[in-house]
C-alpha atoms as a PDB file:
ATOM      1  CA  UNK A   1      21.058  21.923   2.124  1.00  0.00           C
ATOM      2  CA  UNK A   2      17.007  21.141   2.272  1.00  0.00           C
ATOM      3  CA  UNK A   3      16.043  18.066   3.698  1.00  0.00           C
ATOM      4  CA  UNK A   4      15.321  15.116   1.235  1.00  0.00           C
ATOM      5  CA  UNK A   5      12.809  12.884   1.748  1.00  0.00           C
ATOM      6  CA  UNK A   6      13.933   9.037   2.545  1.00  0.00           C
ATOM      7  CA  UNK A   7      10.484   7.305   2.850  1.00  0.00           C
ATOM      8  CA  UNK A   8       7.357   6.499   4.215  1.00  0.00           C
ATOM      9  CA  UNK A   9       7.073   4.124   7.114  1.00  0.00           C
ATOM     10  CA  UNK A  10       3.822   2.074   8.145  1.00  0.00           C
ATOM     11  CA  UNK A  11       3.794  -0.457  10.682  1.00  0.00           C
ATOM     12  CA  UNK A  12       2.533  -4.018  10.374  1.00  0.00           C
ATOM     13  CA  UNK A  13       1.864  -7.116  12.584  1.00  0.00           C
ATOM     14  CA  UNK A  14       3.428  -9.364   9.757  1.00  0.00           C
ATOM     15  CA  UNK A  15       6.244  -7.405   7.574  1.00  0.00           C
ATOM     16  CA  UNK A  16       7.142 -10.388   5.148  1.00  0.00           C
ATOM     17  CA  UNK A  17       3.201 -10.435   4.339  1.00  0.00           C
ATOM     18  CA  UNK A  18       2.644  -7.091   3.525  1.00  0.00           C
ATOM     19  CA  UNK A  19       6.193  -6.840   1.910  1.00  0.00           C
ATOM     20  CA  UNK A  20       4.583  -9.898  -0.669  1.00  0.00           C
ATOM     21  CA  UNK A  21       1.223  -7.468  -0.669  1.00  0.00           C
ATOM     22  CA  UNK A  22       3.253  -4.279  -2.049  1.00  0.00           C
ATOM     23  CA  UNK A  23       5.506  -6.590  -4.204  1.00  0.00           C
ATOM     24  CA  UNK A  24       2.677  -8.555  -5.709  1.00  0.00           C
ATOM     25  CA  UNK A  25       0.046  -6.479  -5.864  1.00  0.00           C
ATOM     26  CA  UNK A  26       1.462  -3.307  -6.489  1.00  0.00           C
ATOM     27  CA  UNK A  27       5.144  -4.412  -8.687  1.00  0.00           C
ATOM     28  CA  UNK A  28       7.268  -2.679  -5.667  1.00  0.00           C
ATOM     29  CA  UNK A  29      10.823  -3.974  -5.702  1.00  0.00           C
ATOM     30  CA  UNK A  30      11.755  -5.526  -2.457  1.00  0.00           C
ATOM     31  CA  UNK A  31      15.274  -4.333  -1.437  1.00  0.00           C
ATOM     32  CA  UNK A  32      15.025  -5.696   2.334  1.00  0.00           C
ATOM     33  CA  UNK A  33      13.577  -8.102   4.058  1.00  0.00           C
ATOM     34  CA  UNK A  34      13.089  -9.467   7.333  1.00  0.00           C
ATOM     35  CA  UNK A  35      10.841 -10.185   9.925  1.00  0.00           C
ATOM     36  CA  UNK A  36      11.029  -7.243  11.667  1.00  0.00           C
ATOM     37  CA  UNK A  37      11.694  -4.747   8.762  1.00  0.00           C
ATOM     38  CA  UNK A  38      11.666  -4.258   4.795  1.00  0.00           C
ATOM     39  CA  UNK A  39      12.425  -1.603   2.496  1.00  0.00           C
ATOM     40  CA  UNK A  40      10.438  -1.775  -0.838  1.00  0.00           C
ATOM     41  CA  UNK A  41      10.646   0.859  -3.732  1.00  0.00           C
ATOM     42  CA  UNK A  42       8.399   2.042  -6.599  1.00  0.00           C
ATOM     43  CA  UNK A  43      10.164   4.354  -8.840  1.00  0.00           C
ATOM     44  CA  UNK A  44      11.864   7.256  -6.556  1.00  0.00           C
ATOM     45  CA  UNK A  45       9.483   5.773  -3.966  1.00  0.00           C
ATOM     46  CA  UNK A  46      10.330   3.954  -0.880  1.00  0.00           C
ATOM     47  CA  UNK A  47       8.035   2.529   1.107  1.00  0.00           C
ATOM     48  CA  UNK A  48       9.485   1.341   4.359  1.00  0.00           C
ATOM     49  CA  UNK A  49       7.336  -1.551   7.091  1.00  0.00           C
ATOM     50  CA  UNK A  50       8.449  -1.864  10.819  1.00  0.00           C
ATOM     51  CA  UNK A  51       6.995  -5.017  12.930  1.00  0.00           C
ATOM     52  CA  UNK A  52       4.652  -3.830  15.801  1.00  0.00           C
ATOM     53  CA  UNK A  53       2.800  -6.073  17.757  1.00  0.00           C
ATOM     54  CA  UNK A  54       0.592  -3.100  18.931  1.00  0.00           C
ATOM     55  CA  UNK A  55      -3.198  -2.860  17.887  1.00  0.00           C
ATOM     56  CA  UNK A  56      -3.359   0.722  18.432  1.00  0.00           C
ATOM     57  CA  UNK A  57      -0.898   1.552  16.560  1.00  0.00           C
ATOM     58  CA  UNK A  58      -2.782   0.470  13.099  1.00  0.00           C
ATOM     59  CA  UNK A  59      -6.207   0.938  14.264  1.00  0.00           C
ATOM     60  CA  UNK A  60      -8.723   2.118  11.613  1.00  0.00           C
ATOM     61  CA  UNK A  61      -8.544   5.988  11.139  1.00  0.00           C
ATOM     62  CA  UNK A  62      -5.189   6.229  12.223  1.00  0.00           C
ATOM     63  CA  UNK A  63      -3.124   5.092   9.444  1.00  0.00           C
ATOM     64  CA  UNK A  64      -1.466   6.599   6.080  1.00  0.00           C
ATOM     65  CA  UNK A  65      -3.321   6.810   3.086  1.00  0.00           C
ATOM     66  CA  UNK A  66      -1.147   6.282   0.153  1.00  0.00           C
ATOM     67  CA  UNK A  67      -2.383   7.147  -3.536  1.00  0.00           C
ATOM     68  CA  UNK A  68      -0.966   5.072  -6.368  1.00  0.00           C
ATOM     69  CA  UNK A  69      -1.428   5.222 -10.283  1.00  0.00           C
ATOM     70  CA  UNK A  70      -2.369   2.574 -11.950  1.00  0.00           C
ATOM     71  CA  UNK A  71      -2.766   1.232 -15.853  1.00  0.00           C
ATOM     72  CA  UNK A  72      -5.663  -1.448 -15.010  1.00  0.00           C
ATOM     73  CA  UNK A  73      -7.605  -0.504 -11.779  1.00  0.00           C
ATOM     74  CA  UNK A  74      -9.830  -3.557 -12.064  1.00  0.00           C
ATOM     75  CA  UNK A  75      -6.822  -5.970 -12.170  1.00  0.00           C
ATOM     76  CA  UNK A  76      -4.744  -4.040  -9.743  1.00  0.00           C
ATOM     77  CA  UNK A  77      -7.801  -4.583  -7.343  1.00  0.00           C
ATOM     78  CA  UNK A  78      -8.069  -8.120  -8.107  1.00  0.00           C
ATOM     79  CA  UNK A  79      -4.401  -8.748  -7.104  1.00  0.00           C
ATOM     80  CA  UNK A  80      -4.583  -6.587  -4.462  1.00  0.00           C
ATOM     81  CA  UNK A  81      -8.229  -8.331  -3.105  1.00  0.00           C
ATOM     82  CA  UNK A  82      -6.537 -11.895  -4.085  1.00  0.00           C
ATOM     83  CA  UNK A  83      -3.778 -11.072  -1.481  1.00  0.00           C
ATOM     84  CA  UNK A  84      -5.949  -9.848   1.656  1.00  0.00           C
ATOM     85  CA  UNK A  85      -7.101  -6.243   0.597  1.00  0.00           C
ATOM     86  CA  UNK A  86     -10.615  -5.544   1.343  1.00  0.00           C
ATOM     87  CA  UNK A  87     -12.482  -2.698  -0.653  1.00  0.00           C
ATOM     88  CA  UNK A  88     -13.980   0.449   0.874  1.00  0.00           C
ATOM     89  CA  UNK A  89     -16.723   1.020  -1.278  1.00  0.00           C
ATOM     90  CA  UNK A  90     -17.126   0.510  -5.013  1.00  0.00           C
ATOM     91  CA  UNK A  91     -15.132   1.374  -7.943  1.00  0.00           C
ATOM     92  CA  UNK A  92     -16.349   5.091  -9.320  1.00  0.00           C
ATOM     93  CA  UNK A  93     -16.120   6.049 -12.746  1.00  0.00           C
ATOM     94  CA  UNK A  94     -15.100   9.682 -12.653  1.00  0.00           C
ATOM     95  CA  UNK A  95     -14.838  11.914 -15.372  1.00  0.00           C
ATOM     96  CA  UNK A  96     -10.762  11.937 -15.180  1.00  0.00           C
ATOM     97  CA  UNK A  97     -10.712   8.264 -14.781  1.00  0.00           C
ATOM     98  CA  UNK A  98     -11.408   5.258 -12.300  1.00  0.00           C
ATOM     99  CA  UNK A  99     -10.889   5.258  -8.562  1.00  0.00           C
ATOM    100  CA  UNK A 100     -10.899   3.165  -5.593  1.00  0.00           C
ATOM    101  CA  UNK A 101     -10.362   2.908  -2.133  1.00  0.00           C
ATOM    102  CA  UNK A 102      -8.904  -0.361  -0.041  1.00  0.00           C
ATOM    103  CA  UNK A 103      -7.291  -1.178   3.033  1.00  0.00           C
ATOM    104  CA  UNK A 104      -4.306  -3.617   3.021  1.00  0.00           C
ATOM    105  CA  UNK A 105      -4.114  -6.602   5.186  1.00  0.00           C
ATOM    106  CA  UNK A 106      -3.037  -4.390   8.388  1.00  0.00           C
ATOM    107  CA  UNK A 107      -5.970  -1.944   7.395  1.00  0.00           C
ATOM    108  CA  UNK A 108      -3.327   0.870   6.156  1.00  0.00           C
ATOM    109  CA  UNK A 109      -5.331   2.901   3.345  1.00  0.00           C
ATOM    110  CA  UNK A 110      -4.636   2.748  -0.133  1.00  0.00           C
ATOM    111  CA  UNK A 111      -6.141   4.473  -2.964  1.00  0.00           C
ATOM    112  CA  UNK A 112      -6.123   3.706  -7.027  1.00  0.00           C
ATOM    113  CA  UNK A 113      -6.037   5.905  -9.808  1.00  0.00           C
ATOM    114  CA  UNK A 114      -6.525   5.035 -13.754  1.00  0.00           C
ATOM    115  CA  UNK A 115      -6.715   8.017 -16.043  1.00  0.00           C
ATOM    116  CA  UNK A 116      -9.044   8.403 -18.225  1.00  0.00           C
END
């Protein structure tokens, strides 16, 4: 049998915040909770946060980048900005549609998509 994938795992310094950023910002279902660990999902998608008190583990540069879809990239950002995001550069107006680039309140990457 090939391996399935189960999820992807980023570590934060406060897991019930950046459960509420996903949930809020993003519409993830939160299955678990707690302080030291949640489970969230977006479609087949889970996205799964781990306490760490460590710095160096989410310093700048050395983090995931994940890449979400979106149907309204201007109020997806304002949500996301609302709840601690911080944008890396502008929005750009591509051909195929709208981008942009943020980093979450533990500085974990995230990028937007709305097709044109």
């Amino acid at each position: 049998m090939a391996a399935s994938f189960r999820w992807v795992l980023q570590l934060h310094k406060d897991v019930p915040k950046a459960a509420r950023f996903y949930s809020e910002g993003l519409d993830f279902s939160i299955n678990v909770c707690t302080h030291r660990w949640a489970e969230l999902q977006s479609g087949p998608l889970k996205l799964a946060l781990m306490h760490s008190s460590s710095d160096i583990v989410v310093q700048k540069g050395y983090s995931s980048l994940l890449s979400f879809t979106v149907d309204d990239i201007n109020n997806s950002v304002t949500k996301l900005l609302a709840l601690g995001a911080e944008l890396d550069g502008p929005i750009k107006y591509e051909i195929h549609g709208k981008v942009a680039a943020l980093r979450c309140v533990d500085g974990h990457m995230l990028g937007l998509y709305q097709p044109s």
